[in-house]
C-alpha atoms as a PDB file:
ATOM      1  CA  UNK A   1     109.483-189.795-195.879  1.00  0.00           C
ATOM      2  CA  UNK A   2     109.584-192.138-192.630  1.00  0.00           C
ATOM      3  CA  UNK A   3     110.634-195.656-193.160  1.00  0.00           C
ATOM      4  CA  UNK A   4     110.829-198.351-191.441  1.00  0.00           C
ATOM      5  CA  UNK A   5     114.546-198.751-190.019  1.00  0.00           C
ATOM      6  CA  UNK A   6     116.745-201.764-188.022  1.00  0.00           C
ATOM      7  CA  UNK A   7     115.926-199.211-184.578  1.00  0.00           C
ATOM      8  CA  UNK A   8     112.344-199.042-185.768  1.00  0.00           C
ATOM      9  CA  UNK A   9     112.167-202.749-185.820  1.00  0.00           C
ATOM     10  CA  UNK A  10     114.332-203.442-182.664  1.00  0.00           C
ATOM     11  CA  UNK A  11     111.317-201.799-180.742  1.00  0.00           C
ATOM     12  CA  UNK A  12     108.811-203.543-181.989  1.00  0.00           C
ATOM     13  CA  UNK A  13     110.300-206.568-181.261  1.00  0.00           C
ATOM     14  CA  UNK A  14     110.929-205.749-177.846  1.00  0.00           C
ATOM     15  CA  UNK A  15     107.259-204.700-177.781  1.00  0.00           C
ATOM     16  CA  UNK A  16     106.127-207.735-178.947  1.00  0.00           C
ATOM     17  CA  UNK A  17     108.391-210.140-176.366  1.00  0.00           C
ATOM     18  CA  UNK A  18     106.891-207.866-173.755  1.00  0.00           C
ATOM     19  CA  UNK A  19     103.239-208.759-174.812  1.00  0.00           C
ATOM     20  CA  UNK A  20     103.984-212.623-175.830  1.00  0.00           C
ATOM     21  CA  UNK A  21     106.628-213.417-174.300  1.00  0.00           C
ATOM     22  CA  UNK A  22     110.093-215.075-175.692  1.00  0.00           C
ATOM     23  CA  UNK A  23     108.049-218.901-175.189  1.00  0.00           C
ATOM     24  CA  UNK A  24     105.878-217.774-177.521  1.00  0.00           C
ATOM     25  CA  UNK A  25     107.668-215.938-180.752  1.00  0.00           C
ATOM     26  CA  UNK A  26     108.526-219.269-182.164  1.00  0.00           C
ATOM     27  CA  UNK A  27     104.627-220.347-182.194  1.00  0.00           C
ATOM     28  CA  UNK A  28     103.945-216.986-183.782  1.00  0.00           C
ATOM     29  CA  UNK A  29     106.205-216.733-186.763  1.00  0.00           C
ATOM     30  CA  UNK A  30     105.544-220.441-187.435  1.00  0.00           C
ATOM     31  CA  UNK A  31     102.021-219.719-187.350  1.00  0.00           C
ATOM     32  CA  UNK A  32     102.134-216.363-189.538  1.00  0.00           C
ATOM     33  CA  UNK A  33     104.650-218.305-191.888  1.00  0.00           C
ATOM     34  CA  UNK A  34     101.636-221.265-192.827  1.00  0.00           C
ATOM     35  CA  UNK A  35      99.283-218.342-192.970  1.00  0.00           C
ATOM     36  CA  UNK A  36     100.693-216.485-195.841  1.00  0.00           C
ATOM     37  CA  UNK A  37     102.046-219.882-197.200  1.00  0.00           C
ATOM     38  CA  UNK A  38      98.298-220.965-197.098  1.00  0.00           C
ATOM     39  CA  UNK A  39      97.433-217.832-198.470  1.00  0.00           C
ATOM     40  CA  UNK A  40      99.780-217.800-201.721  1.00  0.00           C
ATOM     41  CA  UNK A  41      98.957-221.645-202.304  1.00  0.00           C
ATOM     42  CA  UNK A  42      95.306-220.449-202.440  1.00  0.00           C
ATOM     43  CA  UNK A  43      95.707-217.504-204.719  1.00  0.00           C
ATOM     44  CA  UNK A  44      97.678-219.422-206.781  1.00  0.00           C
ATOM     45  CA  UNK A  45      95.245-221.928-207.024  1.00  0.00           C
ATOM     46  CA  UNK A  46      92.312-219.316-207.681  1.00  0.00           C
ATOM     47  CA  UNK A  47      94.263-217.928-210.553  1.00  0.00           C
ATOM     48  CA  UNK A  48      95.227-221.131-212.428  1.00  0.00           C
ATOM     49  CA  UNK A  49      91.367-222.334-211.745  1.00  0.00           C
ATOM     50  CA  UNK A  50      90.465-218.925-213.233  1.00  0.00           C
ATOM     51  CA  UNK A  51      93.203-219.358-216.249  1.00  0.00           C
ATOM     52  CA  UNK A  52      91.658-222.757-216.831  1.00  0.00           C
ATOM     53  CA  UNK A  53      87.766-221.747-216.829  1.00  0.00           C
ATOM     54  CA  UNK A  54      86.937-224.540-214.682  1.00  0.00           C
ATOM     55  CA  UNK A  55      83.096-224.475-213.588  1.00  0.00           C
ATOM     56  CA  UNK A  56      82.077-226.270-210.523  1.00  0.00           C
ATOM     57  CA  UNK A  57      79.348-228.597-210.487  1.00  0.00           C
ATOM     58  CA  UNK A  58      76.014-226.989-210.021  1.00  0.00           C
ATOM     59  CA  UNK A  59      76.986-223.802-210.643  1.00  0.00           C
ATOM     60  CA  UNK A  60      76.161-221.663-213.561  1.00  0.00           C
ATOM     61  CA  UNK A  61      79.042-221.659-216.821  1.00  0.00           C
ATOM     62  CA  UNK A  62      80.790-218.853-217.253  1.00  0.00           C
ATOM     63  CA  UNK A  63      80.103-216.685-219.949  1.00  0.00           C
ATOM     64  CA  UNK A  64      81.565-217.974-223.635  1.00  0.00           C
ATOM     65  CA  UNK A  65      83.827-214.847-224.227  1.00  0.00           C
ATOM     66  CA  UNK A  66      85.338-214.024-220.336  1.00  0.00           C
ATOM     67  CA  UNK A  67      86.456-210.055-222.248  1.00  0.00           C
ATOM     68  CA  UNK A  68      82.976-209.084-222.164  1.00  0.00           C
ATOM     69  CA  UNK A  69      82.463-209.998-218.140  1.00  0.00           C
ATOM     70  CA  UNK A  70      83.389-207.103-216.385  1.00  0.00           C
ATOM     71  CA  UNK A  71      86.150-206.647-213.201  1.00  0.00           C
ATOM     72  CA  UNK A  72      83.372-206.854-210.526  1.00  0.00           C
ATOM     73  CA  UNK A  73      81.158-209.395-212.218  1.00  0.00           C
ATOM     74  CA  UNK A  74      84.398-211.700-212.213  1.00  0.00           C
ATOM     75  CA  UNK A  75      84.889-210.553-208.785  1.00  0.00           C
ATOM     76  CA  UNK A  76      81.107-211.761-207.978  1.00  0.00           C
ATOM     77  CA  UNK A  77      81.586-214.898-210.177  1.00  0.00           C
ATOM     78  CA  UNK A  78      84.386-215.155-207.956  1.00  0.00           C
ATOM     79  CA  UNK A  79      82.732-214.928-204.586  1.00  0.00           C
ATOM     80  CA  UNK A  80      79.883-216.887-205.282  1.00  0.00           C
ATOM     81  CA  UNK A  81      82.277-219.450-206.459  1.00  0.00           C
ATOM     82  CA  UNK A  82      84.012-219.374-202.787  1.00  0.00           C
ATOM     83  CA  UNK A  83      80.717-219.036-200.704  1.00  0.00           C
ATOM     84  CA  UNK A  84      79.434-222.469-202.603  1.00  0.00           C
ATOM     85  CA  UNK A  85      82.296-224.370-202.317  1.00  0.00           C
ATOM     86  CA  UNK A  86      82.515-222.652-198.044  1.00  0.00           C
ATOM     87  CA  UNK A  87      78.827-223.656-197.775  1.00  0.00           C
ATOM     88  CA  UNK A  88      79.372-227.509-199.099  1.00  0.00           C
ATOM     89  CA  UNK A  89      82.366-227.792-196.883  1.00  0.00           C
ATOM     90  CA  UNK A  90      80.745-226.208-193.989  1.00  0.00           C
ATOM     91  CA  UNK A  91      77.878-228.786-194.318  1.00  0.00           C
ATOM     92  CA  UNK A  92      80.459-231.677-194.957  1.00  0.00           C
ATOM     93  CA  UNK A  93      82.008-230.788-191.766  1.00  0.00           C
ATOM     94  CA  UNK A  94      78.472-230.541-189.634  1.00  0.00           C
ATOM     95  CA  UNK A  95      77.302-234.010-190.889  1.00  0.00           C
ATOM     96  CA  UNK A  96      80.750-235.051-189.361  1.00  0.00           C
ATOM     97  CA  UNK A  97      79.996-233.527-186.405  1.00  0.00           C
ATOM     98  CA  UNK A  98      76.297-234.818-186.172  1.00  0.00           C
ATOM     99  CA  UNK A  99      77.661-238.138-186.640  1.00  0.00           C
ATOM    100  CA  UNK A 100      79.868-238.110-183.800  1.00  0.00           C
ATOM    101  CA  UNK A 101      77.873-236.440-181.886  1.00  0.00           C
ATOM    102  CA  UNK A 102      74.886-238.970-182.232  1.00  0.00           C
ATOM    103  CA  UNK A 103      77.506-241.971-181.788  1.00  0.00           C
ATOM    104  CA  UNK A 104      78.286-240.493-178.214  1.00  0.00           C
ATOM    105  CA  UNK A 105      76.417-241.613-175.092  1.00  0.00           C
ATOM    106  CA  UNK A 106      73.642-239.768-173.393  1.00  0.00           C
ATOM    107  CA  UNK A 107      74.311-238.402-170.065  1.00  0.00           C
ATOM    108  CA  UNK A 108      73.524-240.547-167.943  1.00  0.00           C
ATOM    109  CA  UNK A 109      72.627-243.393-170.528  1.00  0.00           C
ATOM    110  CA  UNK A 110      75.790-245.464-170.374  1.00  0.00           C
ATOM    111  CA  UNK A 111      75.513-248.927-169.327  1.00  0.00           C
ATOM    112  CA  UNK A 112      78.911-250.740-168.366  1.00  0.00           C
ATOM    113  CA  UNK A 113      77.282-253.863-168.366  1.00  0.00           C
ATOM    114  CA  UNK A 114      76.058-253.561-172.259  1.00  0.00           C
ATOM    115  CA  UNK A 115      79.293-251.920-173.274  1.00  0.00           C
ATOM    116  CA  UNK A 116      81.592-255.124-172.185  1.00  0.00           C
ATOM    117  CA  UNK A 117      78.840-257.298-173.652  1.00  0.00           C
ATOM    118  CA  UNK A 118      79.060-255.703-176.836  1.00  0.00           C
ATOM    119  CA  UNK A 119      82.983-255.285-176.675  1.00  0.00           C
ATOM    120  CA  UNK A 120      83.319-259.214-176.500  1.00  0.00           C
ATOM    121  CA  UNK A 121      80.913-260.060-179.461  1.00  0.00           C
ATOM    122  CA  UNK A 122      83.158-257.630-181.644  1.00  0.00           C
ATOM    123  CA  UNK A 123      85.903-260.103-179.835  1.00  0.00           C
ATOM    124  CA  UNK A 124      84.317-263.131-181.078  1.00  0.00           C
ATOM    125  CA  UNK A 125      83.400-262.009-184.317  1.00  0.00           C
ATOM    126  CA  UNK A 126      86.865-261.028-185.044  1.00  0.00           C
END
């Protein structure tokens, strides 16, 4: 059976300078290191939501005895769950953006003249 040895992994990390560089490996195992820290916060978070039987607003309750839900109807509980709570962040985050985007000058639009005038009645008022 092949494994995975000290030579095997010598190579790929030679491999892997080659392709990123040595700048670059610190970024990268930082980076992988929140991503699987991100991902075992969130499982662990999905399972003690799960444990608890916590129901979202909005969404349908759960049925009263969870042993007569099958594996893949919790799995689709499961993933509707996610795709609601992705879809209200999603639109959180695109209001956001709308607003900031609407607060910005038109090309073309800005007026130096009006902006100082405006900047020195927020100085008098404050």
């Amino acid at each position: 059976m092949m494994g995975i040895g000290f030579p095997e992994l010598m190579i790929i990390l030679v491999i892997i300078m080659i392709i990123f560089g040595a700048g670059k490996l610190p970024e990268i195992g930082s980076a992988f290191g929140r991503s699987i820290k991100n991902f075992k916060t969130s499982m662990r978070e999905a399972e003690e939501a799960e444990a608890e039987g916590q129901v979202a607003e909005g969404e349908a309750p759960v049925a009263e005895n969870e042993q007569e839900l099958s594996d893949e109807e919790k799995e689709k509980l499961a993933r509707e769950k996610a795709q609601a709570e992705g879809e209200a962040k999603d639109s959180a985050m695109r209001e956001t953006a709308e607003a900031f985007t609407s607060s910005l000058p038109r090309k073309g639009s800005y007026d130096f003249a009006k902006d100082q005038a405006d900047q020195a009645a927020k100085k008098e008022k404050a």
